[in-house]
Protein backbone atom coordinates (compact mmCIF):
# COMPACT_ATOMS: atom_id res chain seq x y z
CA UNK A 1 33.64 328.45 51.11
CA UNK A 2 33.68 328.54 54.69
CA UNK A 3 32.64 332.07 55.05
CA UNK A 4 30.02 332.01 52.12
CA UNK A 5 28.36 329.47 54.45
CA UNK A 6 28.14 331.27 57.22
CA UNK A 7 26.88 334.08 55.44
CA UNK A 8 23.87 331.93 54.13
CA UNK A 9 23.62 330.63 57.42
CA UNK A 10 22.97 334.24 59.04
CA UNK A 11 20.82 335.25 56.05
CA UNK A 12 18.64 332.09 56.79
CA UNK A 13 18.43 333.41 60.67
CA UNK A 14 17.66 336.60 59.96
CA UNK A 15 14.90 334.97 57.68
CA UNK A 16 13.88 333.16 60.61
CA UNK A 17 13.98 335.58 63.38
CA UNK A 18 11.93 338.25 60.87
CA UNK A 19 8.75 335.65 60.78
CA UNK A 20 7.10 335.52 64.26
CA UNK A 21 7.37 332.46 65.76
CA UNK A 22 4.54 330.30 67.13
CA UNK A 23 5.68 330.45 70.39
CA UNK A 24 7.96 332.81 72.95
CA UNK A 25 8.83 329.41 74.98
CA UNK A 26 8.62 325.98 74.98
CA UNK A 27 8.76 324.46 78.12
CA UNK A 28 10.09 320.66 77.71
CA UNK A 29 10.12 318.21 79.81
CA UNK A 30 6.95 319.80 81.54
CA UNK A 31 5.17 316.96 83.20
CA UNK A 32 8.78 316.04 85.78
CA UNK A 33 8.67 317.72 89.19
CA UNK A 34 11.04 320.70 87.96
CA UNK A 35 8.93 320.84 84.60
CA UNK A 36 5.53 321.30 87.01
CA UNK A 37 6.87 324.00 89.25
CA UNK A 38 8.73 325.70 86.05
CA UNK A 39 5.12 325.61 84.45
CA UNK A 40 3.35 327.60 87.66
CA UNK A 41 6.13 329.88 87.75
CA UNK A 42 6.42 330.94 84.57
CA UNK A 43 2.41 331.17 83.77
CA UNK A 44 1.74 332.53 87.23
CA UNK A 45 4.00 335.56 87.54
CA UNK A 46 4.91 336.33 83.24
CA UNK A 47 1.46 336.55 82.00
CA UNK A 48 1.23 337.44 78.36
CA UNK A 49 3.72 335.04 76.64
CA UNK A 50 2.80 332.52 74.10
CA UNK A 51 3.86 329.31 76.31
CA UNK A 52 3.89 325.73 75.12
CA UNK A 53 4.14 322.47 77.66
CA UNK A 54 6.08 320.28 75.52
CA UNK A 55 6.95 316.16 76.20
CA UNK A 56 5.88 312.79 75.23
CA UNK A 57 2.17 312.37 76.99
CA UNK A 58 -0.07 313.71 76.19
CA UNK A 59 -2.49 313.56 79.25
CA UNK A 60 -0.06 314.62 81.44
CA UNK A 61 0.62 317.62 79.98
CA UNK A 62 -2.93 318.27 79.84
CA UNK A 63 -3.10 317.79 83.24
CA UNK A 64 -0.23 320.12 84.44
CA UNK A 65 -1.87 322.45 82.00
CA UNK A 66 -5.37 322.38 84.09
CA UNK A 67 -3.29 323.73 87.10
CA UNK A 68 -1.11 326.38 85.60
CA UNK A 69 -2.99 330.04 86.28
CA UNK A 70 -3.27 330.77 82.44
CA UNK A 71 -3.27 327.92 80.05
CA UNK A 72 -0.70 326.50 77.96
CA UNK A 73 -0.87 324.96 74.60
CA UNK A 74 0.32 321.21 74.06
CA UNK A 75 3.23 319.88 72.36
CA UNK A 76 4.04 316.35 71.25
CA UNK A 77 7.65 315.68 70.96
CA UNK A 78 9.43 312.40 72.11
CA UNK A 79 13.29 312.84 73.16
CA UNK A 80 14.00 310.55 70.89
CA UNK A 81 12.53 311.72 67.78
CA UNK A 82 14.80 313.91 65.80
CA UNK A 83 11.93 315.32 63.38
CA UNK A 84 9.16 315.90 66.12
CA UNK A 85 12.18 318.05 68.19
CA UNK A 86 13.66 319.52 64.73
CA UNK A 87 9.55 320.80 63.99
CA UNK A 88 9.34 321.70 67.81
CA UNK A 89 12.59 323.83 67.53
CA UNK A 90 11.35 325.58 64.29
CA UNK A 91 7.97 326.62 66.16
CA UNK A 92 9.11 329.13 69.46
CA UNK A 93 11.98 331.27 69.97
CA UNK A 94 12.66 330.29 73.22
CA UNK A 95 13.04 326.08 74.72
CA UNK A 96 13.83 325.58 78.65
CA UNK A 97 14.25 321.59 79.33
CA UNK A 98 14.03 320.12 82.34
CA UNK A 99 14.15 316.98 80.64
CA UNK A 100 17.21 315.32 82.14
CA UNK A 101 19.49 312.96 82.25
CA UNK A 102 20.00 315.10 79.61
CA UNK A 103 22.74 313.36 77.51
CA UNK A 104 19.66 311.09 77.10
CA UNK A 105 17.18 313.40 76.98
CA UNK A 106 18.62 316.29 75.67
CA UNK A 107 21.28 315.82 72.93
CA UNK A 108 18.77 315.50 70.06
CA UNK A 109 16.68 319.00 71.38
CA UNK A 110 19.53 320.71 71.54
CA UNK A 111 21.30 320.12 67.92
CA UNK A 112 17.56 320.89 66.22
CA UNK A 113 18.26 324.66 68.63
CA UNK A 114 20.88 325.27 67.25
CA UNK A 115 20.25 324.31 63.66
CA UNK A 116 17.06 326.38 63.84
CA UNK A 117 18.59 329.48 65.73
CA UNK A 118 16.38 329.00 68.21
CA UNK A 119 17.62 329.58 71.97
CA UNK A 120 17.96 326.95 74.46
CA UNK A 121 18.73 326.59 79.01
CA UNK A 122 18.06 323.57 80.94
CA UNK A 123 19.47 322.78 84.28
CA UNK A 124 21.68 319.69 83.11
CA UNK A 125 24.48 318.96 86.11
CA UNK A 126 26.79 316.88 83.60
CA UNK A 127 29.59 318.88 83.53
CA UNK A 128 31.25 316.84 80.51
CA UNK A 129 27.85 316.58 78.40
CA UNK A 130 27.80 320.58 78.67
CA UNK A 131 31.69 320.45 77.78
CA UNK A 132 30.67 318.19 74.34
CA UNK A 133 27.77 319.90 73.18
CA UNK A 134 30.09 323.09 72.88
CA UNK A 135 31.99 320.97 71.31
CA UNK A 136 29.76 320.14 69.02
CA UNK A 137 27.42 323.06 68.30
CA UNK A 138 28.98 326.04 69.16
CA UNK A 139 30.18 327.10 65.93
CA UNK A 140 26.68 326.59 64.27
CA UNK A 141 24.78 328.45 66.55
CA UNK A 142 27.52 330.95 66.78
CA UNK A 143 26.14 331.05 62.93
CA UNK A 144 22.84 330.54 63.22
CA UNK A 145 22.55 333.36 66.38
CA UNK A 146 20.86 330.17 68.66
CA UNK A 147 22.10 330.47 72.45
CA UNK A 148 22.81 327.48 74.44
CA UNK A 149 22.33 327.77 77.70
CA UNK A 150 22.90 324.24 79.86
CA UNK A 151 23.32 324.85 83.49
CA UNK A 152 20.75 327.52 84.14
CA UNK A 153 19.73 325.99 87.31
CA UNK A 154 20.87 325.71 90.75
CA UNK A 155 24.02 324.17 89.14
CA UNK A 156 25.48 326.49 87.99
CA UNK A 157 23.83 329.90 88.35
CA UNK A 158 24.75 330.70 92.10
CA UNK A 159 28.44 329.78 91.08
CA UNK A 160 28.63 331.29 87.92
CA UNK A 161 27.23 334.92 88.40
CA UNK A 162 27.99 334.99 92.04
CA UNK A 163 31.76 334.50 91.19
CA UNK A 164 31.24 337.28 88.02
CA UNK A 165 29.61 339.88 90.75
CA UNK A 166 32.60 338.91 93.34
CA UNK A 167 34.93 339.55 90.45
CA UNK A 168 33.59 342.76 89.47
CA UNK A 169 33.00 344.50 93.71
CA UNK A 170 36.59 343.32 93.98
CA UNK A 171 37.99 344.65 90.83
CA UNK A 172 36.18 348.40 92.13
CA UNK A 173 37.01 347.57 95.70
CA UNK A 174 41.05 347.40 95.15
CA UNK A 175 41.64 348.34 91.04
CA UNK A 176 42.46 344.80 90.17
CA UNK A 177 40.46 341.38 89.55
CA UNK A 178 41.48 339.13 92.29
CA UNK A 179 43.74 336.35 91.14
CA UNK A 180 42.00 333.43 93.57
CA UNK A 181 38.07 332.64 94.20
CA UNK A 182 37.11 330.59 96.98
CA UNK A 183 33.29 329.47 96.79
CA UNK A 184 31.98 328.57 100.30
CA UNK A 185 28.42 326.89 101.00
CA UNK A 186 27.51 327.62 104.26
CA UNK A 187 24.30 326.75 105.08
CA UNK A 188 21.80 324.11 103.07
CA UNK A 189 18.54 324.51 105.84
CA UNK A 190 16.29 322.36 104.83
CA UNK A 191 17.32 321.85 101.36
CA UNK A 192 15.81 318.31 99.79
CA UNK A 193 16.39 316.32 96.61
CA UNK A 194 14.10 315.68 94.10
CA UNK A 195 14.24 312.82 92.18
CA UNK A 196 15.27 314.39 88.64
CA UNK A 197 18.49 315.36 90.28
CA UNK A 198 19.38 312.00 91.74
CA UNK A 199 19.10 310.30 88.16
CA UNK A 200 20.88 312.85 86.92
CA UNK A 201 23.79 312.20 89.61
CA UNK A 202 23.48 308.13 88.71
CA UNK A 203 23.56 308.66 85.58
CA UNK A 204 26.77 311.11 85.59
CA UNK A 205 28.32 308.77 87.93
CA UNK A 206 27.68 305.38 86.73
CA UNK A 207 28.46 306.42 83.26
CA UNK A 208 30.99 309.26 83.03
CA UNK A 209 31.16 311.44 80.03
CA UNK A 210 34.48 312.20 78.76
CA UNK A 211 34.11 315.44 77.36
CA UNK A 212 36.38 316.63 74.46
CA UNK A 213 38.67 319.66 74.15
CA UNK A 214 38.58 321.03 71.12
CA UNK A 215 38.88 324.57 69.95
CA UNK A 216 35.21 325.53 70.48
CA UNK A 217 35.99 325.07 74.44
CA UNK A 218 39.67 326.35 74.77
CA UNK A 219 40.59 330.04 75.68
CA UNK A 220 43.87 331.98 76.19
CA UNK A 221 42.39 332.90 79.65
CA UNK A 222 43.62 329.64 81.86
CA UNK A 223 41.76 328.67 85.07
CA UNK A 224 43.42 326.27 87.37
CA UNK A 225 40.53 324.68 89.33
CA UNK A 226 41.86 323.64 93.09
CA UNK A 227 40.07 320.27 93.08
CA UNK A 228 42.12 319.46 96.60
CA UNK A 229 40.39 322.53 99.15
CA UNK A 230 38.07 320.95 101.24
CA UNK A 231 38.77 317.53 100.28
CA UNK A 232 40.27 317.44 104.08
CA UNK A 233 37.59 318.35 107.27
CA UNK A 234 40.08 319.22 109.67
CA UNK A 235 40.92 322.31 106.93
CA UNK A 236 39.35 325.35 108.19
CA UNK A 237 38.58 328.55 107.17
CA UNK A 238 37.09 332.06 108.85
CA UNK A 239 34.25 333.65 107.40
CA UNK A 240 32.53 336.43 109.09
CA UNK A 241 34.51 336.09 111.81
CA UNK A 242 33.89 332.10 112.62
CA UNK A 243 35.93 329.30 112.52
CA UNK A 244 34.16 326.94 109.40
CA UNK A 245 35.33 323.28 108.93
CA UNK A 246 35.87 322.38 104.91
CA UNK A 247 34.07 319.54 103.48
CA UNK A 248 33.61 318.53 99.74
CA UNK A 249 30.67 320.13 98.04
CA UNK A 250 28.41 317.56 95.71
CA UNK A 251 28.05 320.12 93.10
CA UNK A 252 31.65 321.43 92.53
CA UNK A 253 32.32 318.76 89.82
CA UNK A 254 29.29 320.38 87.57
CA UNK A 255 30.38 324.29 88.70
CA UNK A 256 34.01 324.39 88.22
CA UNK A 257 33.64 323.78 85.01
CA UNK A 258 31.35 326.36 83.89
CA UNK A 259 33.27 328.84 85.91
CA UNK A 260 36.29 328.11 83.79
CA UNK A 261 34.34 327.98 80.85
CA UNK A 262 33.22 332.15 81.68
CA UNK A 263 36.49 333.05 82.68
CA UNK A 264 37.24 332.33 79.06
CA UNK A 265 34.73 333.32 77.63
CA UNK A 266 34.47 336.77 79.43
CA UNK A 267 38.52 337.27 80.31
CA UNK A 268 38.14 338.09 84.45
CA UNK A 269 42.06 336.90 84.84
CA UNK A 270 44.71 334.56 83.08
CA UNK A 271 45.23 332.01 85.75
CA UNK A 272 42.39 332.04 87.91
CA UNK A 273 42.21 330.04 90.59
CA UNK A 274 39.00 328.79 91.65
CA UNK A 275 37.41 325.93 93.69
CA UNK A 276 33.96 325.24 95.70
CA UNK A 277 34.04 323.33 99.36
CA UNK A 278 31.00 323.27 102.10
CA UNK A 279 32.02 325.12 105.27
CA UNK A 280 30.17 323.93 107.88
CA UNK A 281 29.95 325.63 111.57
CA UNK A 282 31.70 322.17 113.26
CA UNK A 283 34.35 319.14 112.67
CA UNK A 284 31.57 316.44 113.24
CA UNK A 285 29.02 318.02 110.41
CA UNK A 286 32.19 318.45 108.18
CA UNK A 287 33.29 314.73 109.09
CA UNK A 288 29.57 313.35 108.64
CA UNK A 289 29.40 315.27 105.45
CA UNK A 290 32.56 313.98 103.68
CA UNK A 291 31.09 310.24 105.11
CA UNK A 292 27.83 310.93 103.44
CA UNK A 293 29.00 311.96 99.96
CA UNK A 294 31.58 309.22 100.06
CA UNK A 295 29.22 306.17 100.89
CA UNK A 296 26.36 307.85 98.67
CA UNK A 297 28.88 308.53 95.83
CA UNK A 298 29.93 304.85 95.97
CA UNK A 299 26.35 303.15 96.25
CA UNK A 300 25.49 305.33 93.10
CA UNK A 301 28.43 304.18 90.99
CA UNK A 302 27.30 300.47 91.54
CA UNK A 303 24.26 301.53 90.05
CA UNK A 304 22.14 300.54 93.47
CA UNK A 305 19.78 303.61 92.73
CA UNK A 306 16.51 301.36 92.51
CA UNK A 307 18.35 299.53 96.25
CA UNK A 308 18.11 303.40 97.40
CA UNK A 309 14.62 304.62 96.37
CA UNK A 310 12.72 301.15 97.95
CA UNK A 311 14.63 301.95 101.63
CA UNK A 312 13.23 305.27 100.94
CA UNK A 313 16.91 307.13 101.15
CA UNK A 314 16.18 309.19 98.07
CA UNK A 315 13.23 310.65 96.27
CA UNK A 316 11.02 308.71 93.37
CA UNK A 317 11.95 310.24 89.79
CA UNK A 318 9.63 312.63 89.28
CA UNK A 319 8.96 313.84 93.19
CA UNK A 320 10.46 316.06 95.41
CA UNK A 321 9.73 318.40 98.42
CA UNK A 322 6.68 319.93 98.95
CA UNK A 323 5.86 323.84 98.21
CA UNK A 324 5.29 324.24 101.60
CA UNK A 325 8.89 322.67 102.91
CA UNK A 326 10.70 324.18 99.11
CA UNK A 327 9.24 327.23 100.54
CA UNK A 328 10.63 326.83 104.34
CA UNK A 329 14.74 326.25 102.95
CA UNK A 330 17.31 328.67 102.22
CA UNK A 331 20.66 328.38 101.27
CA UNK A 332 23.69 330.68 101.58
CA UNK A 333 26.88 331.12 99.51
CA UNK A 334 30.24 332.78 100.33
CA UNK A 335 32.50 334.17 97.82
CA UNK A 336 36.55 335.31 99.14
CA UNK A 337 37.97 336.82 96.76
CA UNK A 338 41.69 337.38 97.10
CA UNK A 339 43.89 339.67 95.01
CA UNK A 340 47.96 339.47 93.91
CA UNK A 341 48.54 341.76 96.68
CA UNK A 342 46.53 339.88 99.27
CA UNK A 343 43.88 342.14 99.14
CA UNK A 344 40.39 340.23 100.36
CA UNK A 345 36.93 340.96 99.52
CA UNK A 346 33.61 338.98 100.35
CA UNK A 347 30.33 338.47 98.68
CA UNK A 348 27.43 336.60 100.41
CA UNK A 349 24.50 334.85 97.96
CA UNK A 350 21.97 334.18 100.16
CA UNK A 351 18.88 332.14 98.44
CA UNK A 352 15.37 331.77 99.90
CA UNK A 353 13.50 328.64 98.78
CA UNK A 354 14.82 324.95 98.00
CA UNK A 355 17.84 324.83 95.84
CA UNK A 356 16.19 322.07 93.59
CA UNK A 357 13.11 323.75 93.56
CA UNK A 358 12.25 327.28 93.80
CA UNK A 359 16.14 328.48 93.00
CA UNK A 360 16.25 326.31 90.24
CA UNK A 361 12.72 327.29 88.86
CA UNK A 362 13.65 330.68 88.93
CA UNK A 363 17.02 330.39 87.69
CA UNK A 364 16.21 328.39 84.31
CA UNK A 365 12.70 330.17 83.93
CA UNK A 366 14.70 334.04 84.41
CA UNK A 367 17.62 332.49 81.71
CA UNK A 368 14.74 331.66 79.19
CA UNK A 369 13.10 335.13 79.57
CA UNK A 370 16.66 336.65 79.50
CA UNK A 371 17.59 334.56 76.19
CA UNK A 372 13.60 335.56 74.81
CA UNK A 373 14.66 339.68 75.37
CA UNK A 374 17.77 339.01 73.18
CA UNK A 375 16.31 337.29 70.20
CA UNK A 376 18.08 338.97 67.52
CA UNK A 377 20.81 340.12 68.82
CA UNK A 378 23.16 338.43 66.63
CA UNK A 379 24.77 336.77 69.41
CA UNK A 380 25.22 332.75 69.47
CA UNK A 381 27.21 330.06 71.31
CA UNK A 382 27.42 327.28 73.60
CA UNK A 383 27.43 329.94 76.20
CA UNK A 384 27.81 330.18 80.25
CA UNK A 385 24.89 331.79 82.13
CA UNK A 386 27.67 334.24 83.10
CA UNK A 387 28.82 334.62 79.29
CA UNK A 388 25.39 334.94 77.67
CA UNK A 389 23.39 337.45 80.18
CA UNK A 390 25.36 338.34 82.81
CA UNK A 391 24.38 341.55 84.43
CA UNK A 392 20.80 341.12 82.60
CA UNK A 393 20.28 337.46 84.21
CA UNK A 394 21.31 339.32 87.71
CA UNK A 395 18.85 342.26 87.09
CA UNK A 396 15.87 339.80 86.65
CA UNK A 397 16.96 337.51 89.88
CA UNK A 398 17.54 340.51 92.06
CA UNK A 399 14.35 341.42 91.87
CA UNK A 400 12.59 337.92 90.95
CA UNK A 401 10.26 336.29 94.06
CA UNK A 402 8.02 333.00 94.19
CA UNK A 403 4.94 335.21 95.44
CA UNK A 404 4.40 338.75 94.25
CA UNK A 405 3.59 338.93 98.32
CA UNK A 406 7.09 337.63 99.70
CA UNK A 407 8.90 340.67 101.65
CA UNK A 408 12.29 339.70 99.99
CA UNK A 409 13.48 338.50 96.57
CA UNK A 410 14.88 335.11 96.05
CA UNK A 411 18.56 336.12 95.95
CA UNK A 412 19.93 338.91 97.49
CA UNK A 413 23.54 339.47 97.55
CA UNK A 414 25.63 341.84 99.70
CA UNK A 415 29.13 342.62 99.52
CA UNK A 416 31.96 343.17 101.84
């Protein structure tokens, strides 16, 4: 019975994916700061698609429509309204959300996806809402040939394909895949907030998700995540020749995971180790740091967000830096990978633009065209970035930039 409806299942897909669409993409959640610069990105620099702005008013998305360089049709669909998002699904091939918290926002959207086949990325940090919607849906779009994509933006694409290209220079560097990853952020200039990802954080924190393990997340390939490196600043580590301090990193708790999750999914190495720390160039920034994330993390869990936002400490929901400052930051990841033998091989992710703006614009924007270019494939999942595109996602970021003009991409990577 079981396999009779799965066959009707496909046969309905292939029915589907045979009768063009209304849409290539649906961009919900368009009006929010991320949703905006999403919007200009994706209208500015990949003319020719047949883009939709898609949320709940209507004169708001008109009016980030008026400012996009070619423009967008209009979508009504409330989060909350299982038919409007079920018709909405049924109409594109494509949905990125920005839409978060997105247990709240996005649960709903993302069961319509994958009852429709129709492929889905957002840039969700809840680690244990990505955990249950595999849970949940991977075996129907597995079915129904929908990818799921959540974590597509700054958390978790820098972790997630930076670790799989780390994997792979070490595996050709030495003739093994190293047995240990050690993800070190070492440098945040000028990196802001934006209000989106603080209620996302609140959210997560004040009300924990505890995700489920069921067979649609478990693998034979085991990851032990090393939840205790950098939880200490007076651990160091070199890099490059310099003495870093260790300090915990705010987005670990939503990377980890989906590194585990590919190393499963795509087999690097049974028993993995892997883990994520800051590693900042003193003790005192590594000290302030761990003080910072501590107090914040607390205030946040006593659901004092509103207490926050009137001192001005964090941004409004729906603002965030300005192009001209997103455009000013950088960021910079390093990757150590270390082999059985003790073998050890670097990889440096260096980012230009805000990590909450332009990295995550291009990050979720790049997944959606990725998951657009393999619309009947026959593929489907719950899927990592790592696990769904992998060297494809990497091809469009290496050569992806905010202005046609700018003398380097976004990303560059070099190896060691």
């Amino acid at each position: 019975m079981l396999s009779l409806r799965r066959a009707t299942t496909r046969a309905l897909t292939a029915r589907r994916l045979s009768t063009k669409r209304e849409y290539d993409l649906v961009l919900f959640g368009a009006t929010g700061y991320s949703g905006r610069m999403c919007a200009d990105y994706l209208l500015r620099t990949h003319k020719g698609l047949r883009v939709a702005l898609a949320g709940r008013d209507r004169a708001k998305l008109e009016k980030v429509a008026e400012s996009c360089a070619v423009t967008p049709r209009i979508v009504i669909a409330d989060a909350q309204d299982a038919d409007a998002l079920q018709r909405l699904a049924a109409s594109t091939e494509v949905v990125a959300s920005t839409a978060g918290p997105f247990r709240k926002y996005g649960s709903l959207l993302v069961e319509a996806c994958a009852q429709e086949g129709t492929s889905y990325a957002d840039i969700t940090g809840e680690s244990g809402w990505t955990l249950n919607m595999a849970a949940q849906h991977h075996e129907t779009c597995v079915s129904t040939g929908a990818i799921i994509v959540p974590q597509a933006g700054f958390d978790s694409v820098p972790s997630d394909i930076g670790t799989m290209l780390a994997i792979k220079h070490h595996t050709a560097k030495t003739g093994a895949p190293p047995s240990e990853i050690r993800t070190y952020v070492t440098s945040m200039r000028g990196a802001r907030f934006q209000g989106g990802t603080v209620d996302t954080l609140a959210h997560e924190l004040a009300e924990p998700i505890r995700p489920v393990k069921p067979s649609a997340v478990r693998s034979a390939t085991k990851t032990k995540i090393d939840w205790t490196h950098g939880t200490k600043p007076w651990q160091t580590v070199q890099l490059n020749g310099k003495t870093r301090y260790l300090s915990p990193f705010i987005m670990a708790g939503a990377n980890c995971p989906i590194v585990r999750r590919s190393n499963g999914l795509l087999d690097y190495k049974d028993g993995l180790v892997y883990s994520e720390a800051m590693a900042l160039p003193s003790l005192k920034s590594a000290v302030q740091n761990f003080a910072v994330l501590g107090i914040g993390t607390s205030l946040l869990k006593m659901g004092m967000l509103d207490f926050l936002r009137k001192r001005g400490m964090v941004p409004a929901a729906g603002a965030g830096p300005t192009l001209k400052q997103a455009r000013r930051a950088s960021y910079e990841y390093v990757i150590v990978a270390t082999g059985d033998d003790g073998s050890r091989s670097e990889t440096t992710w260096r980012g230009n633009g805000d990590p909450s703006a332009i990295a995550t614009t291009i990050f979720l924007m790049e997944t959606a065209l990725g998951l657009l270019a393999k619309r009947g494939s026959g593929e489907g999942g719950v899927l990592t970035p790592a696990a769904a595109l992998g060297d494809d996602l990497w091809a469009r970021l290496r050569s992806a930039k905010w202005e046609a003009a700018d003398e380097v991409p976004a990303v560059t990577v070099e190896h060691a």
